[in-house]
PDB file of N, CA and C in Angstrom:
ATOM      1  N   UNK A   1       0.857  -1.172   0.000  1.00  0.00           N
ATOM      2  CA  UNK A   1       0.000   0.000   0.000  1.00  0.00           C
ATOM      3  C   UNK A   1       0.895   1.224   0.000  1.00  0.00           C
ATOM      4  N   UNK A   2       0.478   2.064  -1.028  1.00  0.00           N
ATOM      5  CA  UNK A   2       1.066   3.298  -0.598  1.00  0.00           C
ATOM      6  C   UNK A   2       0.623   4.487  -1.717  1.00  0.00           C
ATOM      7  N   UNK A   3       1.449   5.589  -2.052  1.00  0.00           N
ATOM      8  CA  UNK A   3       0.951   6.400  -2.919  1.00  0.00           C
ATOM      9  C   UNK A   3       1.631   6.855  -3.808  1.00  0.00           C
ATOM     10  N   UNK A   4       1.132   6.838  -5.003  1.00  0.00           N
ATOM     11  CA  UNK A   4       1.939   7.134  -6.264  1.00  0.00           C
ATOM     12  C   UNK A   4       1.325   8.490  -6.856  1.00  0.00           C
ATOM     13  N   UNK A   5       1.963   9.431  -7.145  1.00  0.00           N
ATOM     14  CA  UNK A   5       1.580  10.408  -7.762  1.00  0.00           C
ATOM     15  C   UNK A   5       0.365  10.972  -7.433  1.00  0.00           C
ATOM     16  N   UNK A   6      -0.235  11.090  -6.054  1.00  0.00           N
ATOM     17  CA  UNK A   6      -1.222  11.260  -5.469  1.00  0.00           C
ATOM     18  C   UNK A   6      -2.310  10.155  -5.793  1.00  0.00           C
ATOM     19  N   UNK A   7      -2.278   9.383  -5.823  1.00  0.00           N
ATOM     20  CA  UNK A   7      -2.816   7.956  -5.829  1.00  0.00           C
ATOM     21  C   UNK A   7      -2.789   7.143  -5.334  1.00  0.00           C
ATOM     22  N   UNK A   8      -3.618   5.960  -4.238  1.00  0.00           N
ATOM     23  CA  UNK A   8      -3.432   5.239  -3.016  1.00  0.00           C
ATOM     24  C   UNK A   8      -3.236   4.119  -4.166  1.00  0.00           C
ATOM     25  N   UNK A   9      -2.517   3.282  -4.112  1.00  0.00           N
ATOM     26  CA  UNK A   9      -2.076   1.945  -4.813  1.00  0.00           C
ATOM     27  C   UNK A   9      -2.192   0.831  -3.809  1.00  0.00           C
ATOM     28  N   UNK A  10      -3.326   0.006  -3.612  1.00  0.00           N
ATOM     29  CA  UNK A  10      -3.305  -1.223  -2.707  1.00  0.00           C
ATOM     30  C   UNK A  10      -3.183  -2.738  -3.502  1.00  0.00           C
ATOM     31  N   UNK A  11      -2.522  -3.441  -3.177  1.00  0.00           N
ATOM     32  CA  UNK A  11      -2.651  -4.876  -3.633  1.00  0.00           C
ATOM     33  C   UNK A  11      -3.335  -5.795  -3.009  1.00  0.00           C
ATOM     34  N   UNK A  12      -4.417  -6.217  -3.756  1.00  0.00           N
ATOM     35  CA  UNK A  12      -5.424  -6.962  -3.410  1.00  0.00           C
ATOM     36  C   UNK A  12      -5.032  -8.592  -3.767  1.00  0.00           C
ATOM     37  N   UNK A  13      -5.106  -9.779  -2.530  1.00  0.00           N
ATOM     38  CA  UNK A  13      -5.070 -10.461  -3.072  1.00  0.00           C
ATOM     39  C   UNK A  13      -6.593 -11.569  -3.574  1.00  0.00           C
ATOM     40  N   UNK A  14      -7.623 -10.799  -3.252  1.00  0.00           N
ATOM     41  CA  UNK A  14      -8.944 -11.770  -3.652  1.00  0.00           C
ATOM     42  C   UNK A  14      -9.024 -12.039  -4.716  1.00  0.00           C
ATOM     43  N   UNK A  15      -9.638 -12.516  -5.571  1.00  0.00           N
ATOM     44  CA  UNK A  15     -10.218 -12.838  -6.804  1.00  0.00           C
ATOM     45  C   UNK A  15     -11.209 -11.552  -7.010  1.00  0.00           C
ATOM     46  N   UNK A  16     -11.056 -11.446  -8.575  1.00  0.00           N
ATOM     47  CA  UNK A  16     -11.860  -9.914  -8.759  1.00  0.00           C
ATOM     48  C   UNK A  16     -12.799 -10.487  -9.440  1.00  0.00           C
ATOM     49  N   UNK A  17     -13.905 -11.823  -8.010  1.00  0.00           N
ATOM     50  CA  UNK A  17     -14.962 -12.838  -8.790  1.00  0.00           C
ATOM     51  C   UNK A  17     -16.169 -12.650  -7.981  1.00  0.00           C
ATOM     52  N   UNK A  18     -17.378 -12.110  -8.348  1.00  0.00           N
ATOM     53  CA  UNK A  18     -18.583 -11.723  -7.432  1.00  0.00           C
ATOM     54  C   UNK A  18     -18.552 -10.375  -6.386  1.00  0.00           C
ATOM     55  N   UNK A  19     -17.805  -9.717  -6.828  1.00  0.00           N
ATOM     56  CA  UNK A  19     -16.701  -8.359  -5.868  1.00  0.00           C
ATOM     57  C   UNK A  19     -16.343  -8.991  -4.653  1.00  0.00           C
ATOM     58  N   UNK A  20     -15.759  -9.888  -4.788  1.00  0.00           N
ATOM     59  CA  UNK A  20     -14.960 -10.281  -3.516  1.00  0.00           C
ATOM     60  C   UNK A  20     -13.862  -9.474  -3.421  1.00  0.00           C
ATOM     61  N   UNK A  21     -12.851  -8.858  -4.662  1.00  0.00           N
ATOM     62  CA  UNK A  21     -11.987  -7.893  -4.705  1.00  0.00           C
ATOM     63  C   UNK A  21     -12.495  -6.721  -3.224  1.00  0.00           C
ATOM     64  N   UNK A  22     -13.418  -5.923  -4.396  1.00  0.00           N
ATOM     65  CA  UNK A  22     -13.953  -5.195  -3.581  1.00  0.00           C
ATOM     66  C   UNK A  22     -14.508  -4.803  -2.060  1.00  0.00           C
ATOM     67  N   UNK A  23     -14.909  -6.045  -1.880  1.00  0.00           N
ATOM     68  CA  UNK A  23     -15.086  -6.576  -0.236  1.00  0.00           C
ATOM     69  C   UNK A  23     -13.659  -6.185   0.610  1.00  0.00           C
ATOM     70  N   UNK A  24     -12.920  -6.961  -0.215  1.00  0.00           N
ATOM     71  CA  UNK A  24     -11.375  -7.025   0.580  1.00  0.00           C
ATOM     72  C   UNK A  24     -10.821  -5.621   0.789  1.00  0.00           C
ATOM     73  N   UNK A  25     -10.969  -4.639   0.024  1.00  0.00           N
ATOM     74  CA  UNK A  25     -10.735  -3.761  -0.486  1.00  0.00           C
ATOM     75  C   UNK A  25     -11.029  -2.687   0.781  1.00  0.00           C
ATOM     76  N   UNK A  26     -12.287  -2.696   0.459  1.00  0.00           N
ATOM     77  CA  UNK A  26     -12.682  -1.838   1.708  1.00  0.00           C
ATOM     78  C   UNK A  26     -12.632  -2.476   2.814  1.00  0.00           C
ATOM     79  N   UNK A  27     -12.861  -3.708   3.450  1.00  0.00           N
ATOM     80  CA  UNK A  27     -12.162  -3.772   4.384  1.00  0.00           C
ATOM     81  C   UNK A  27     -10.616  -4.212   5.066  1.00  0.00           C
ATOM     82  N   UNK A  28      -9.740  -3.678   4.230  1.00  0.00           N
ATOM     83  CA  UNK A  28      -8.230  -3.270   4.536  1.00  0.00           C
ATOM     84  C   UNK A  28      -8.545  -1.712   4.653  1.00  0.00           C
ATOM     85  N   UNK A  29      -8.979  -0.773   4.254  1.00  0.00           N
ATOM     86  CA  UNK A  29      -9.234   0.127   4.542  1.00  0.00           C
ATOM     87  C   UNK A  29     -10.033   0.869   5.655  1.00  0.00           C
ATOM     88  N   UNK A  30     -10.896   0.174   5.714  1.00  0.00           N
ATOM     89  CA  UNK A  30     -11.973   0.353   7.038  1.00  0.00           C
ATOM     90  C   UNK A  30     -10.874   0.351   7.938  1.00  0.00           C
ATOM     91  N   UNK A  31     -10.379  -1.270   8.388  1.00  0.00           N
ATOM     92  CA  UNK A  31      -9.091  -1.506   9.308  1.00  0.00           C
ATOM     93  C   UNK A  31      -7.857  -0.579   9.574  1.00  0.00           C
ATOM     94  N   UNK A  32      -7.518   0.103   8.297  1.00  0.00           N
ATOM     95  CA  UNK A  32      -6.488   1.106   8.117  1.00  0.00           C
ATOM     96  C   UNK A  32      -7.127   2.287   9.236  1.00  0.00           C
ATOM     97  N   UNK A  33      -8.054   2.571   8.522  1.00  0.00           N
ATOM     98  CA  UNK A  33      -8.535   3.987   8.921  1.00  0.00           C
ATOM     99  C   UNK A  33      -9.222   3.937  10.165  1.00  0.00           C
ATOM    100  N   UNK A  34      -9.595   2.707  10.689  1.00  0.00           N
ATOM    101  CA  UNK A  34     -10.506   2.230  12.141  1.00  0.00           C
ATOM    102  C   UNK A  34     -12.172   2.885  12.019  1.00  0.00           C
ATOM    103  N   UNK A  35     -12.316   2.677  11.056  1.00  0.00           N
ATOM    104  CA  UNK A  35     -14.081   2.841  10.595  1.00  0.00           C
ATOM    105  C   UNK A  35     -14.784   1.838  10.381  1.00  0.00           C
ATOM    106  N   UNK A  36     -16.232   1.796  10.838  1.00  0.00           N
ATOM    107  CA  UNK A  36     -16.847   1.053   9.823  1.00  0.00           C
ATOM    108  C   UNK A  36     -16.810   0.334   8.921  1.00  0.00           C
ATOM    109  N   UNK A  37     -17.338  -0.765   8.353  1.00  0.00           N
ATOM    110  CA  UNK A  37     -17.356  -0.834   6.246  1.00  0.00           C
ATOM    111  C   UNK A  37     -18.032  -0.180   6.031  1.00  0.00           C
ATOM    112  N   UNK A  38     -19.466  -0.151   6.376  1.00  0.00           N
ATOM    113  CA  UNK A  38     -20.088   0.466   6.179  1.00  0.00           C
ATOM    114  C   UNK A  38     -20.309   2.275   6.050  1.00  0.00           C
ATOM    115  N   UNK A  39     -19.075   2.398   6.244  1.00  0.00           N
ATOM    116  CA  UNK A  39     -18.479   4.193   6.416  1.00  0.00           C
ATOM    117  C   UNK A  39     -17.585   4.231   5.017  1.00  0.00           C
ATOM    118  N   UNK A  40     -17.353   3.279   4.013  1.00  0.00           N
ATOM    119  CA  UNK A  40     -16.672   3.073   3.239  1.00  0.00           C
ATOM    120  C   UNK A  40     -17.538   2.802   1.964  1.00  0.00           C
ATOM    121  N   UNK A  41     -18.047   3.429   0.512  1.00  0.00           N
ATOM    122  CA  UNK A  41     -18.778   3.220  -0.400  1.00  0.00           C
ATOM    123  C   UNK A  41     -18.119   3.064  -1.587  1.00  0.00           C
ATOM    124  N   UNK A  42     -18.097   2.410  -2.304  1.00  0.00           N
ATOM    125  CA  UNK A  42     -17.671   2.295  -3.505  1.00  0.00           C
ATOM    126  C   UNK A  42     -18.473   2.697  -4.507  1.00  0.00           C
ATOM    127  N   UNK A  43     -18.166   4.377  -5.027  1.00  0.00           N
ATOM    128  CA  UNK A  43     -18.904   5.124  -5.625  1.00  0.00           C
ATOM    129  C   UNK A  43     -18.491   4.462  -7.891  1.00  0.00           C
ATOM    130  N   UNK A  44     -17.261   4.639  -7.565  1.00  0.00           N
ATOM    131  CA  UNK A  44     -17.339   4.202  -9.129  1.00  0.00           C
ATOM    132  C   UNK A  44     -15.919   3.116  -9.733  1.00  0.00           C
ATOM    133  N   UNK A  45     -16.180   2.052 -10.022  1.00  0.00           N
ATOM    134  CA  UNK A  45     -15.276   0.732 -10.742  1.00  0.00           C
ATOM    135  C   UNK A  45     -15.408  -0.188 -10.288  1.00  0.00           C
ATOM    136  N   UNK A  46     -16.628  -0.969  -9.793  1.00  0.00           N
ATOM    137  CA  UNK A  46     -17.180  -2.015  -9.699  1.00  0.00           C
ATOM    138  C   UNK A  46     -16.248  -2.722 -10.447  1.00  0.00           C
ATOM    139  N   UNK A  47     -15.857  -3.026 -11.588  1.00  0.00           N
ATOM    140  CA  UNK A  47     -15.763  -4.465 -12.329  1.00  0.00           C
ATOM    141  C   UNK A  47     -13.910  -3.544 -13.030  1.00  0.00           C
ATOM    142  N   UNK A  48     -13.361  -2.340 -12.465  1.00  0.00           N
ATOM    143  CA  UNK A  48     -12.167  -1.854 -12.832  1.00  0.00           C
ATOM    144  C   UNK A  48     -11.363  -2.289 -11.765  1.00  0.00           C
ATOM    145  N   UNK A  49      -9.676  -1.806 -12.491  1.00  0.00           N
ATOM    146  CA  UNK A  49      -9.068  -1.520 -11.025  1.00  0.00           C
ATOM    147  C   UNK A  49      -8.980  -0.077 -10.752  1.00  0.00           C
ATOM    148  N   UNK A  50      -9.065   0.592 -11.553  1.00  0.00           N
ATOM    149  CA  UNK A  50      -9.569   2.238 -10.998  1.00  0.00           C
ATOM    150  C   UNK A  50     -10.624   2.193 -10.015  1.00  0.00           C
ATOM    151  N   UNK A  51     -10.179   2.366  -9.097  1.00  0.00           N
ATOM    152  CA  UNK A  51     -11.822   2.992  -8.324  1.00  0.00           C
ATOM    153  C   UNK A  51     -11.775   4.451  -7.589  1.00  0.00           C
ATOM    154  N   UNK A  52     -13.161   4.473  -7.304  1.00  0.00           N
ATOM    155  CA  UNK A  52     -13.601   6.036  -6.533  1.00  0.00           C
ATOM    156  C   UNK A  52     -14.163   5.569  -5.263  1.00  0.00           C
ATOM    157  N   UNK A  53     -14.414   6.207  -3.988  1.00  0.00           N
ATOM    158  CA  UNK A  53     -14.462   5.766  -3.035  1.00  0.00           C
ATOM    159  C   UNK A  53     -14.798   7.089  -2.027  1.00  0.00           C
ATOM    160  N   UNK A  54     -15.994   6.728  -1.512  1.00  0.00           N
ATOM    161  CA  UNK A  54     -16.523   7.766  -0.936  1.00  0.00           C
ATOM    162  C   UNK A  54     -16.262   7.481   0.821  1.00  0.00           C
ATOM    163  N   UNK A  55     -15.318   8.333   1.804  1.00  0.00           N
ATOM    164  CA  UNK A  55     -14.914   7.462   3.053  1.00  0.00           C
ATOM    165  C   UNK A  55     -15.906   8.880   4.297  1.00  0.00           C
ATOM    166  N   UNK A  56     -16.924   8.177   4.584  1.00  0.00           N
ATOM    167  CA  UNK A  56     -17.094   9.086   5.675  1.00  0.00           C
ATOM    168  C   UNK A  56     -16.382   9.131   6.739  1.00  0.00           C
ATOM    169  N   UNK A  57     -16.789  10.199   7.486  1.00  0.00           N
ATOM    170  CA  UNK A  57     -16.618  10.305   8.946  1.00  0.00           C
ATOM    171  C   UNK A  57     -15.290  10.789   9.359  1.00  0.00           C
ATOM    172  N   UNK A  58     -14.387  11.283   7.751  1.00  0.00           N
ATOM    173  CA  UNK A  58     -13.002  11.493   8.063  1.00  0.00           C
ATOM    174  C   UNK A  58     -12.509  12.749   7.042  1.00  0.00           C
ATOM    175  N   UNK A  59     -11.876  13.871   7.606  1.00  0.00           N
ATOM    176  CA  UNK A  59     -11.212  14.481   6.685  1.00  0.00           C
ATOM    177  C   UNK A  59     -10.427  14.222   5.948  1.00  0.00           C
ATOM    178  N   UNK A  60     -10.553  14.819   4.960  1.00  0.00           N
ATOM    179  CA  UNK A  60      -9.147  14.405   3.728  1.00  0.00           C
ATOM    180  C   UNK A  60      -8.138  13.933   4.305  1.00  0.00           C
ATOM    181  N   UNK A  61      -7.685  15.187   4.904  1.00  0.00           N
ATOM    182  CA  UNK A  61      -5.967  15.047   5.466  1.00  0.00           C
ATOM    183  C   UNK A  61      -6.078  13.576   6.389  1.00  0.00           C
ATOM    184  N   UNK A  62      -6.762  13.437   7.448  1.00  0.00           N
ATOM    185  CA  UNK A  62      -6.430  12.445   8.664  1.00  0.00           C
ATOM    186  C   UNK A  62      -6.702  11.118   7.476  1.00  0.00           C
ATOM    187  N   UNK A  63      -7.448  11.110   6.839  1.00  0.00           N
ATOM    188  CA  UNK A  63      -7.770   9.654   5.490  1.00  0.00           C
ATOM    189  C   UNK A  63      -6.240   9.377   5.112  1.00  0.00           C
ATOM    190  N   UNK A  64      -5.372  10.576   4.501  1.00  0.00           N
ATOM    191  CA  UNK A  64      -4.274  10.859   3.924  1.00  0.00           C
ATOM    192  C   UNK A  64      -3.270  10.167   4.682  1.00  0.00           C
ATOM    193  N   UNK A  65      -3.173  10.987   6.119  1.00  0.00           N
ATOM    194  CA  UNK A  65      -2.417  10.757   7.870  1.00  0.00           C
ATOM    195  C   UNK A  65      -2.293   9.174   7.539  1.00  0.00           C
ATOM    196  N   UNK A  66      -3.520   8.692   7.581  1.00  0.00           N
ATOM    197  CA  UNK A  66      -3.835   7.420   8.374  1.00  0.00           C
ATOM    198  C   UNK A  66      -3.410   6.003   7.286  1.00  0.00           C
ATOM    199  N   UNK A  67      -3.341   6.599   6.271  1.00  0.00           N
ATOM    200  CA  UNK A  67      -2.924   5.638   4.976  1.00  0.00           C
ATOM    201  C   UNK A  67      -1.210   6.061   4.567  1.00  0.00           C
ATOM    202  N   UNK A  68      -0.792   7.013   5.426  1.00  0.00           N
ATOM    203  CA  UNK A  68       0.730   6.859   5.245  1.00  0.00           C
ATOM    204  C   UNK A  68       1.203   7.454   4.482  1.00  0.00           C
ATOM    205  N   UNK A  69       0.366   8.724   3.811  1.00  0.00           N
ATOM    206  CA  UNK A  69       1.189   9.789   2.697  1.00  0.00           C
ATOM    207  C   UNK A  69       1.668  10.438   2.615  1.00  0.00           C
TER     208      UNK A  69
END
């Protein structure tokens, strides 16, 4: 995990089969950030590896802080 060119880069190891990716996804992140999943939405790339990601309950910066950038 980390950040490239202002970009969070995570390696997933699930299968990207029934969004199990996705599952995993947000919750390494939830865990990162100590939220919810449910505080965690996956707004756009369902079936990409680009995604968008809507994280409540947290400012930019401490999201930023807390993922190591």
């Amino acid at each position: 995990m980390g950040f490239r060119q202002g970009v969070l880069w995570i390696r997933i190891s699930a299968p990207p089969i029934r969004g199990k990716a996705n599952a995993r996804l947000i919750e390494i992140l939830a865990d990162k950030l100590s939220i919810p999943k449910k505080g965690i939405r996956l707004l756009r790339g369902e079936r990409s590896k680009d995604k968008l990601l809507e994280i409540e309950g947290l400012a930019e910066d401490e999201v930023f802080r807390a993922l190591g950038s």
